[in-house]
Protein backbone atom coordinates (compact mmCIF):
# COMPACT_ATOMS: atom_id res chain seq x y z
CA UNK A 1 19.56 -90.54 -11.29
CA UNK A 2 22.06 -88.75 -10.13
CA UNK A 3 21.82 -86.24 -6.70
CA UNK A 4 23.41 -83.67 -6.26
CA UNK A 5 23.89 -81.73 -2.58
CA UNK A 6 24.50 -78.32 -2.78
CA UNK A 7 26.26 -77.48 0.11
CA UNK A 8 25.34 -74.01 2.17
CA UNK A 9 28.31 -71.84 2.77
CA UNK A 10 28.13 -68.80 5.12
CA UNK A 11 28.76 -65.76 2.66
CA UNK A 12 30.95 -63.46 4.93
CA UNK A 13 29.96 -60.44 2.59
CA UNK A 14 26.60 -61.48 3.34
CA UNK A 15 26.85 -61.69 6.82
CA UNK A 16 28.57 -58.47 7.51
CA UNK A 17 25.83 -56.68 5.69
CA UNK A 18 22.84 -58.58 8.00
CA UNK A 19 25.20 -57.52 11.33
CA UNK A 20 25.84 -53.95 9.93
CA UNK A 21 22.21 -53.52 9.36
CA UNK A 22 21.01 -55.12 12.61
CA UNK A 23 23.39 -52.62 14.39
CA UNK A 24 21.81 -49.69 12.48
CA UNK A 25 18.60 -50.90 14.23
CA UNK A 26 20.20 -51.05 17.17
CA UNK A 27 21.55 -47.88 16.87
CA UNK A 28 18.45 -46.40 16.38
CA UNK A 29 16.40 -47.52 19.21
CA UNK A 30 19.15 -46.57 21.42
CA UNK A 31 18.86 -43.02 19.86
CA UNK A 32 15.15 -43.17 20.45
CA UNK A 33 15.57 -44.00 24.37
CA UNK A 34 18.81 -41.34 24.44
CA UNK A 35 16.30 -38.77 22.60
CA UNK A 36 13.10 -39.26 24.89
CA UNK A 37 15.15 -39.18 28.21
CA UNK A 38 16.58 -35.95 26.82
CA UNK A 39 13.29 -34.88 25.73
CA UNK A 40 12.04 -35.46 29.33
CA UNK A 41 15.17 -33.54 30.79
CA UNK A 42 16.28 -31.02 28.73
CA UNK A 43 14.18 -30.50 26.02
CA UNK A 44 12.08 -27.39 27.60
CA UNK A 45 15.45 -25.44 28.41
CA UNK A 46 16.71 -26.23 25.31
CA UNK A 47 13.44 -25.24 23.24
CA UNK A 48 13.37 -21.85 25.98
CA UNK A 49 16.59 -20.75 24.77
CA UNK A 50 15.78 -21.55 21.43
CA UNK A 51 12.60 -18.69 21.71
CA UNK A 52 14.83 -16.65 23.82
CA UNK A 53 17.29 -16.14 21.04
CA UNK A 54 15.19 -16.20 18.27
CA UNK A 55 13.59 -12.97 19.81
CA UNK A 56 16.76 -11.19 19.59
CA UNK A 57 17.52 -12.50 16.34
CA UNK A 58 14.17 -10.89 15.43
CA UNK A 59 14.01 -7.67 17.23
CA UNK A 60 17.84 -7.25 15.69
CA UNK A 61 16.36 -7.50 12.05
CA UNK A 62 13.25 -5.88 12.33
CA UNK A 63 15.48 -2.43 13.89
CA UNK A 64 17.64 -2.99 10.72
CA UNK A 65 14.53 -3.33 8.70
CA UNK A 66 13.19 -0.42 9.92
CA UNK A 67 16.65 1.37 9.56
CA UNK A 68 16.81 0.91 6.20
CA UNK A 69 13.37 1.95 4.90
CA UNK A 70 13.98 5.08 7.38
CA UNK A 71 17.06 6.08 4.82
CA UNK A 72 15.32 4.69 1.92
CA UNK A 73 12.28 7.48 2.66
CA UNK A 74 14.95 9.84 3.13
CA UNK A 75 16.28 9.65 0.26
CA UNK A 76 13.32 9.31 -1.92
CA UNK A 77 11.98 12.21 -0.35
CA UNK A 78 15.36 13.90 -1.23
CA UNK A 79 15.26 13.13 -4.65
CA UNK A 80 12.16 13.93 -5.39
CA UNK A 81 12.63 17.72 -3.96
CA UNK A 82 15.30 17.63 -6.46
CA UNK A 83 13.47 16.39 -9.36
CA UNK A 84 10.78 19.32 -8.84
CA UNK A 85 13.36 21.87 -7.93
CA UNK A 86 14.35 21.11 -11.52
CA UNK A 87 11.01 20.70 -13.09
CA UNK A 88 10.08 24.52 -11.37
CA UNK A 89 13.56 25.69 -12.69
CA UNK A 90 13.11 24.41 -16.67
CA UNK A 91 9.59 25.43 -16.86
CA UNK A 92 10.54 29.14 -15.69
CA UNK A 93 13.62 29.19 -18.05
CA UNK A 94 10.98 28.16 -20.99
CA UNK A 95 8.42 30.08 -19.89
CA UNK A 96 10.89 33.42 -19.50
CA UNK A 97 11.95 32.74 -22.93
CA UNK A 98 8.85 32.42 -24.49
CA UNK A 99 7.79 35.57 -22.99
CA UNK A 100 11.16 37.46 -24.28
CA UNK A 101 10.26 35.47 -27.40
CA UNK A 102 7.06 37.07 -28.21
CA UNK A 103 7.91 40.30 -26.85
CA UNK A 104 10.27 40.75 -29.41
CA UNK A 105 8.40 39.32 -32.30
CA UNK A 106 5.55 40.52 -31.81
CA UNK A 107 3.74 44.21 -32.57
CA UNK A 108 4.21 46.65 -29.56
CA UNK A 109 0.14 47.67 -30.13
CA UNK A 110 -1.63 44.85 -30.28
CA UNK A 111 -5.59 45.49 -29.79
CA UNK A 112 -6.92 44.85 -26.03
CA UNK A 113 -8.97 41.11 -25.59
CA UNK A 114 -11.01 40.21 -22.86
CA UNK A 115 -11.28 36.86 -21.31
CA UNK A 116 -14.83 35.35 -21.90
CA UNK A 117 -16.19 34.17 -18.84
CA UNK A 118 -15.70 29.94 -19.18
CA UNK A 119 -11.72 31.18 -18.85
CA UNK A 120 -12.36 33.27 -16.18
CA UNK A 121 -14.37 30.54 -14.34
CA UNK A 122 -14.15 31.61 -10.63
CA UNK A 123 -15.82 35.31 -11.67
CA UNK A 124 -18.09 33.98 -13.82
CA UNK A 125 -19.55 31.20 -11.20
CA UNK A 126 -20.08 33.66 -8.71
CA UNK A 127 -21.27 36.42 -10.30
CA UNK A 128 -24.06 33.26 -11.65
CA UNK A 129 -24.41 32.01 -8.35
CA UNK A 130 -25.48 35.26 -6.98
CA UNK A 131 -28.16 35.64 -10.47
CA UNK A 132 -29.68 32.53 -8.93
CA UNK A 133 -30.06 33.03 -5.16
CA UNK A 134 -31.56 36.57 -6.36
CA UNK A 135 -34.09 34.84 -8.82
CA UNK A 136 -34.85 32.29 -6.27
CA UNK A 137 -35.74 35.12 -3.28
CA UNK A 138 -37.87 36.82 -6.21
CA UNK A 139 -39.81 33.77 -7.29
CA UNK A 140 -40.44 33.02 -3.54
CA UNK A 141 -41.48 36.59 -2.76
CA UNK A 142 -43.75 36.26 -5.46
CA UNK A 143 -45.27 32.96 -4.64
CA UNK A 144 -45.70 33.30 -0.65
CA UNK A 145 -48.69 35.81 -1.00
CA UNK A 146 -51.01 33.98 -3.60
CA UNK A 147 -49.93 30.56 -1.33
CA UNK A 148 -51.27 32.23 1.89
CA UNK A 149 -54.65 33.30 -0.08
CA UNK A 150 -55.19 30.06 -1.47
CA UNK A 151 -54.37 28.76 2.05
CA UNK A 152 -56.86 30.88 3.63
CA UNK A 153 -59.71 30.18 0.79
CA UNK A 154 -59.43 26.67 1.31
CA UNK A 155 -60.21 26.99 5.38
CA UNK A 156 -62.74 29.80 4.67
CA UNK A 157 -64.10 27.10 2.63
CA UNK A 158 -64.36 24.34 5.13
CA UNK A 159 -65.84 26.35 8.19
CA UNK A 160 -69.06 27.17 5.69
């Protein structure tokens, strides 16, 4: 039988990557101790500071926000007088010439129509209102006396 010995040789590729990693560890505790003693020292100034210009960073923007809307509003508003300007302006122009239109197409005697009363709708609700406030003060009138009677009957009737 035949033995063989394997010798063990130190792989230098080997062992720089088990130093480089075991300084990485290294590394990083240290930057755990650096970061709590900073943490301890300076961390609150740092953190106030932080706040401190955050709120400016946020007032800043919410102004220009606000800025921008403001014109935004402005102009909408703007436009939309324009848009009905021009709206008012095209419906006269059509209406005028619809008018002109007919008036020149049309018959000079034409007979006379009146408006029933559902197109003439604020007339013809009060004129119906008033009808029924006057029927209701009639009926009333009319039913107060024969209540009272009956009213009286019915104690004449109790005291006997």
């Amino acid at each position: 039988m035949m033995r063989t010995t394997h010798q063990i040789r130190t792989n230098p590729v080997g062992d720089a990557v088990l130093h480089a990693s075991r300084q990485v560890w290294l590394a990083s505790l240290g930057a755990a101790v650096v970061s709590r003693e900073w943490a301890q020292a300076e961390a609150g100034n740092v953190f106030r500071t932080l706040v401190k210009e955050g709120t400016a960073v946020e007032s800043r923007t919410i102004r220009l926000v606000g800025d921008r809307l403001e014109n935004s509003f402005a102009t909408a508003n703007s436009l939309w007088r324009q848009a009905r300007t021009t709206v008012q302006s095209t419906v006269r122009q059509a209406a005028d010439t619809a008018v002109t239109i007919v008036q020149n197409n049309l018959p000079k005697s034409l007979p006379r129509v009146t408006l029933p009363a559902m197109l003439a709708p604020t007339k013809a609700r009060a004129a119906a209102k008033k009808r029924a406030v006057k029927a209701k003060r009639v009926a009333k009138s009319r039913t107060a006396p024969a209540a009272k009677r009956a009213k009286r009957g019915a104690r004449a009737a109790t005291k006997k």
